[in-house]
PDB file of N, CA and C in Angstrom:
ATOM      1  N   UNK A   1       0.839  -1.188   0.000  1.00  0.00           N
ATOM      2  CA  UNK A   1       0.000   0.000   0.000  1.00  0.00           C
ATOM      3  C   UNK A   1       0.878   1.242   0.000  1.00  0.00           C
ATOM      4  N   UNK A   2       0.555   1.891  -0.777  1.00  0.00           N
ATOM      5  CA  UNK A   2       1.013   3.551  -0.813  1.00  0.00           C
ATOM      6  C   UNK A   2       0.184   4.453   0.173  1.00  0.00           C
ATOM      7  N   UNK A   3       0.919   5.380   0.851  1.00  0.00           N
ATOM      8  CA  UNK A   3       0.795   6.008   1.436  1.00  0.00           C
ATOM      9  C   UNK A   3       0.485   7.706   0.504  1.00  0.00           C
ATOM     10  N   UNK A   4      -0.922   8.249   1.202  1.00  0.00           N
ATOM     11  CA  UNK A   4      -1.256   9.458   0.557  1.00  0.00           C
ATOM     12  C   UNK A   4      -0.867  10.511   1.425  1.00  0.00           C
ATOM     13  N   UNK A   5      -0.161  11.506   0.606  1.00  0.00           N
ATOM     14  CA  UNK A   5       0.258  12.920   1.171  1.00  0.00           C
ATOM     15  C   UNK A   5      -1.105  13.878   0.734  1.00  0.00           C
ATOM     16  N   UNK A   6      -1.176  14.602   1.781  1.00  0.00           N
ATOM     17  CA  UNK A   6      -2.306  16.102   2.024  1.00  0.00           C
ATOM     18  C   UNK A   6      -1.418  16.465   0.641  1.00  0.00           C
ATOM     19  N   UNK A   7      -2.336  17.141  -0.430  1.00  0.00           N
ATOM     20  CA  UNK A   7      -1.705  18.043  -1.529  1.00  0.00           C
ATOM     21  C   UNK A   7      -1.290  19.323  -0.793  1.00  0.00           C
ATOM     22  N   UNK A   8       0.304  20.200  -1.327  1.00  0.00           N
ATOM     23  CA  UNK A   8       0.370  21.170  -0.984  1.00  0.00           C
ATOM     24  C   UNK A   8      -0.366  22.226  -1.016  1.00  0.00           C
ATOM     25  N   UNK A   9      -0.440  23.227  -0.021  1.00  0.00           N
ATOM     26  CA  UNK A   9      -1.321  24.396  -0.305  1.00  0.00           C
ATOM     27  C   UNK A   9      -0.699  25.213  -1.407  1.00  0.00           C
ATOM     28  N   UNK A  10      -1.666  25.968  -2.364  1.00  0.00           N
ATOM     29  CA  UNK A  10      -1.430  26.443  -3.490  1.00  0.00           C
ATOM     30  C   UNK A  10      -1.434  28.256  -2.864  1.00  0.00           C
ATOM     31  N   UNK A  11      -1.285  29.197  -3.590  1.00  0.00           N
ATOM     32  CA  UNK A  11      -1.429  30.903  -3.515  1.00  0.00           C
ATOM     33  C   UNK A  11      -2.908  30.998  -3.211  1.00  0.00           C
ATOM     34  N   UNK A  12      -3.876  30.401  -4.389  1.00  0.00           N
ATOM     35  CA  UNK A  12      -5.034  30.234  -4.001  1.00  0.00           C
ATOM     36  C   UNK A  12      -5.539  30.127  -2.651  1.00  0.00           C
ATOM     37  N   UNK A  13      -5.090  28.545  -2.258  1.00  0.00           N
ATOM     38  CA  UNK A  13      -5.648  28.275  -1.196  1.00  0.00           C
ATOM     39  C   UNK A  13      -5.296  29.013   0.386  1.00  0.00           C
ATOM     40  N   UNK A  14      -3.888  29.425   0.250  1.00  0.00           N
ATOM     41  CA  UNK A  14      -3.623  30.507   0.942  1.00  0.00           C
ATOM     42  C   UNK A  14      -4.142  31.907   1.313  1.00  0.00           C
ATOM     43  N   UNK A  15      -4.662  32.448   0.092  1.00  0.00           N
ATOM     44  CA  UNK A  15      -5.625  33.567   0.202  1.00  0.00           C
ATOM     45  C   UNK A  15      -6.962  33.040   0.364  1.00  0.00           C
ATOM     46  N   UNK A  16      -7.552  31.861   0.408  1.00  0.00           N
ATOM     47  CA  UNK A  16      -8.803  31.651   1.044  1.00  0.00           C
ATOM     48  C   UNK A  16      -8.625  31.379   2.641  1.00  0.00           C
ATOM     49  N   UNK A  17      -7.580  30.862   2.783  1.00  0.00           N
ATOM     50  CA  UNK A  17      -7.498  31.150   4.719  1.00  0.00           C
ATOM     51  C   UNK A  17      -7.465  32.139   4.745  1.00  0.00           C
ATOM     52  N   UNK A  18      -6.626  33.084   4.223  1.00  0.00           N
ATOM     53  CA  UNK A  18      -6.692  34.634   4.723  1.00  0.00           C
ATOM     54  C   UNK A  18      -7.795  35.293   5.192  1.00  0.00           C
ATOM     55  N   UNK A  19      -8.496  34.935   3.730  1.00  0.00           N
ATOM     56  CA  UNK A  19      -9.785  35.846   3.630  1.00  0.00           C
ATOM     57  C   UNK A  19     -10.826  35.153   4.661  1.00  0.00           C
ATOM     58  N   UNK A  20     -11.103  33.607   4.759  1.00  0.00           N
ATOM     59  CA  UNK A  20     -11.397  33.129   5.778  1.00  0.00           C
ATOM     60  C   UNK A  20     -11.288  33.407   6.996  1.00  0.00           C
ATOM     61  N   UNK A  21     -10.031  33.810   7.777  1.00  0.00           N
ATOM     62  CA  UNK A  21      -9.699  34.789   8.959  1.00  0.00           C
ATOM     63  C   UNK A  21      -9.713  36.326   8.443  1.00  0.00           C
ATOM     64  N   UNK A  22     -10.361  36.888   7.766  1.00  0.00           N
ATOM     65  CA  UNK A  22     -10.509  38.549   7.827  1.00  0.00           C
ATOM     66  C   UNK A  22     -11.625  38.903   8.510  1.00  0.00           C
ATOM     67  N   UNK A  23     -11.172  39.731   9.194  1.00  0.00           N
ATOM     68  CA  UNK A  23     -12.291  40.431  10.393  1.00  0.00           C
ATOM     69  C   UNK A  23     -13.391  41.407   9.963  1.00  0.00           C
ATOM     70  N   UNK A  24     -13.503  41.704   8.807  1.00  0.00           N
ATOM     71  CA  UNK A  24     -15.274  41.854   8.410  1.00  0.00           C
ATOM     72  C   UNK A  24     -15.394  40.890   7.928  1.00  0.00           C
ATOM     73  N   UNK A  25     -15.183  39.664   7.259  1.00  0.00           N
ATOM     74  CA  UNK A  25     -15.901  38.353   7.070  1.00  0.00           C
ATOM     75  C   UNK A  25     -16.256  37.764   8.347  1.00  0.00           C
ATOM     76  N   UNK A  26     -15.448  37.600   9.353  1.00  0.00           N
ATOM     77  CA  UNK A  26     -16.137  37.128  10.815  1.00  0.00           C
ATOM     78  C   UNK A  26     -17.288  38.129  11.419  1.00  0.00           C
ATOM     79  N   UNK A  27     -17.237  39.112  11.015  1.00  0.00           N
ATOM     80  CA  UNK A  27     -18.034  40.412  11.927  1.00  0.00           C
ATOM     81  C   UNK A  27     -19.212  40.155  10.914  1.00  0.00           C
ATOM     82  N   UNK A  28     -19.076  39.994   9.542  1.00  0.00           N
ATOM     83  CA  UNK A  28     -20.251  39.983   8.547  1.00  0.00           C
ATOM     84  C   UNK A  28     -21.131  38.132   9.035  1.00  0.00           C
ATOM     85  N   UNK A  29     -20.759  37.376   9.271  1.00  0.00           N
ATOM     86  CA  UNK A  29     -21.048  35.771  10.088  1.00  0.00           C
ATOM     87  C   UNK A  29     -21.485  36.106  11.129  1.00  0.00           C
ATOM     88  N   UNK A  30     -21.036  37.154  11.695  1.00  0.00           N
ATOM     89  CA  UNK A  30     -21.595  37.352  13.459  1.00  0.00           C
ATOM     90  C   UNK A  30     -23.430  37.855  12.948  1.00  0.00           C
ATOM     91  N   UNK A  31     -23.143  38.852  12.268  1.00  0.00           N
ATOM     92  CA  UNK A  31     -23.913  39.500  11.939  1.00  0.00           C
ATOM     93  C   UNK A  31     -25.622  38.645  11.276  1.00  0.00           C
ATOM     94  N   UNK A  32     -25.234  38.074  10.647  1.00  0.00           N
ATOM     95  CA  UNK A  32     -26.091  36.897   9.882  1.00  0.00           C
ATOM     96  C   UNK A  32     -26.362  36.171  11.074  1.00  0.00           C
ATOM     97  N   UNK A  33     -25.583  35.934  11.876  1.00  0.00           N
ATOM     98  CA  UNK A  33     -26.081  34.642  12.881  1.00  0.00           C
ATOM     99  C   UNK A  33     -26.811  35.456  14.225  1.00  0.00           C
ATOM    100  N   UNK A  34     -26.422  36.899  14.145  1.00  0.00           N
ATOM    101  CA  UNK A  34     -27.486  37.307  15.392  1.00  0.00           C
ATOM    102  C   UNK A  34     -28.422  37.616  14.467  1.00  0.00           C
ATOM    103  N   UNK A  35     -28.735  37.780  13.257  1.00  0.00           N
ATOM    104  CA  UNK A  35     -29.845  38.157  12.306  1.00  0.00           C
ATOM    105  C   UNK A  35     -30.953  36.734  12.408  1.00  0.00           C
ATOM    106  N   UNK A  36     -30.116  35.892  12.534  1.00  0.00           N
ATOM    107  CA  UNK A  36     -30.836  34.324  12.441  1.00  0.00           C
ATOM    108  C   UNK A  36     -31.578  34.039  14.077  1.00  0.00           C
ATOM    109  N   UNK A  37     -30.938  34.768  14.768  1.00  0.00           N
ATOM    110  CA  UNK A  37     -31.389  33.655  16.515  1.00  0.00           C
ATOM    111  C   UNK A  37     -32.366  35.399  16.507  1.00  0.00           C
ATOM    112  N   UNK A  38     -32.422  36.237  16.463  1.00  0.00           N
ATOM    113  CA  UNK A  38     -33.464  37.152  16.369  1.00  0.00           C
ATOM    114  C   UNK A  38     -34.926  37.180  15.407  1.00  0.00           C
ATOM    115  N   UNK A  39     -34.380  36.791  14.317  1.00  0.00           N
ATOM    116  CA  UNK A  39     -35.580  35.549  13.467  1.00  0.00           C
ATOM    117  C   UNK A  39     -35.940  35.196  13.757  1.00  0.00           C
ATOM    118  N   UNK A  40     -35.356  33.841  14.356  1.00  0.00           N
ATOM    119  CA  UNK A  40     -36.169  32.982  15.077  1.00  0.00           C
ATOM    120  C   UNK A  40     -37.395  33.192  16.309  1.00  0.00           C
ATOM    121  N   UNK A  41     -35.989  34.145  17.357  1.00  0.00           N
ATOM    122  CA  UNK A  41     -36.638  34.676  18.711  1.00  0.00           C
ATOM    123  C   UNK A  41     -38.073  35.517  18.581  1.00  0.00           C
ATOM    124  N   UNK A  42     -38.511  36.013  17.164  1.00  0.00           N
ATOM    125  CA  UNK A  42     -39.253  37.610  16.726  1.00  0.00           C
ATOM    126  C   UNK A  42     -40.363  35.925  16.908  1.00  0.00           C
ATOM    127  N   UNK A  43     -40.060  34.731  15.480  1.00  0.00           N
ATOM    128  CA  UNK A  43     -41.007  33.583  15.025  1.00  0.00           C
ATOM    129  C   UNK A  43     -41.794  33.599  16.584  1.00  0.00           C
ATOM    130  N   UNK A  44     -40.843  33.167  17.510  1.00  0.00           N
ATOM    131  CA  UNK A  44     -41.681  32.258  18.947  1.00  0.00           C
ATOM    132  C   UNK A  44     -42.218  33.377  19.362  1.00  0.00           C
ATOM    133  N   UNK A  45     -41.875  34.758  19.228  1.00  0.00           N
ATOM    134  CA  UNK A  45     -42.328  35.600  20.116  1.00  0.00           C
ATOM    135  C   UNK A  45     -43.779  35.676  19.284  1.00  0.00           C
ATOM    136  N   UNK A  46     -43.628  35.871  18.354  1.00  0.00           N
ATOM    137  CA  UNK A  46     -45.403  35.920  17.444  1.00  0.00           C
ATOM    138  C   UNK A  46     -45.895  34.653  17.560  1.00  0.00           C
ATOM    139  N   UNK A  47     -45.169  33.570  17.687  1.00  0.00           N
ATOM    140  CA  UNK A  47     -46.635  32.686  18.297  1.00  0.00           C
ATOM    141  C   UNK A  47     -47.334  32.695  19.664  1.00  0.00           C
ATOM    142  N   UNK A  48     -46.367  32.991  20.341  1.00  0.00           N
ATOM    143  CA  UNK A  48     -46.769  33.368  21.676  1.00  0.00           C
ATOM    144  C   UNK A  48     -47.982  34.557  22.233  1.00  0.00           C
ATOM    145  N   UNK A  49     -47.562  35.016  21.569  1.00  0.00           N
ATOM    146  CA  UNK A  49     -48.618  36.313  21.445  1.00  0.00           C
ATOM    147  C   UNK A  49     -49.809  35.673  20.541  1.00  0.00           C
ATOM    148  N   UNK A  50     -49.863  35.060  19.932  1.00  0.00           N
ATOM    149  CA  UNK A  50     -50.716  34.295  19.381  1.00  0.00           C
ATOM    150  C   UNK A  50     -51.842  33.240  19.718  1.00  0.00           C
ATOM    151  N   UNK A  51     -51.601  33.111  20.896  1.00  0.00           N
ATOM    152  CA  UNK A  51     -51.715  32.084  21.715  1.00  0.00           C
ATOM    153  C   UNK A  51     -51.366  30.866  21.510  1.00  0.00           C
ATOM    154  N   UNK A  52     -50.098  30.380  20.854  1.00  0.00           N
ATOM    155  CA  UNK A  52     -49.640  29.316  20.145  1.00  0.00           C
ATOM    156  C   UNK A  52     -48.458  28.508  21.368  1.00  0.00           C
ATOM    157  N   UNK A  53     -48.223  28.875  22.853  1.00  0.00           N
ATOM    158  CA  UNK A  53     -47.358  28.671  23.099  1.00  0.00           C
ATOM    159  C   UNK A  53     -46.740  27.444  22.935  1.00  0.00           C
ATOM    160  N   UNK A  54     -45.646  26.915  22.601  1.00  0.00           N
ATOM    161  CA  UNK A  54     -44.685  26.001  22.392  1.00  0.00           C
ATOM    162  C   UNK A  54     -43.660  26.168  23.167  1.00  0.00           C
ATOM    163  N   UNK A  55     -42.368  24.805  23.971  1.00  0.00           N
ATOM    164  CA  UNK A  55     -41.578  24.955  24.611  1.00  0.00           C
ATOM    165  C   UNK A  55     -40.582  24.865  23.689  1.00  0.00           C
ATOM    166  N   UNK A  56     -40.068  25.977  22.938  1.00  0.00           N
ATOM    167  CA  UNK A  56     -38.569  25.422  22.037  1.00  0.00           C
ATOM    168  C   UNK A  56     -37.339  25.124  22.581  1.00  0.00           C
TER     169      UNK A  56
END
């Protein structure tokens, strides 16, 4: 059996970690994901008020 090597990282793939760790791409992810659990939180809060209560 031959043994497989990880392919080297290319320039490419180097500037996608980069950009992967750049701090408005993490701040822009933060952003989307408190956009998402406030979505959600707004969803339960209108059923609730609805008289729909559910334990999520």
């Amino acid at each position: 059996m031959t043994s497989r090597q990880a392919p080297k990282p290319t320039k490419d793939d180097n500037a996608q970690a980069q950009a992967a760790s750049h701090p408005s791409l993490i701040a822009l992810v933060r952003l989307v994901a408190r956009s998402a659990a406030a979505s959600d939180f707004d969803r339960a809060e209108a059923k609730r008020e609805a008289g729909h209560d559910e334990a999520d």
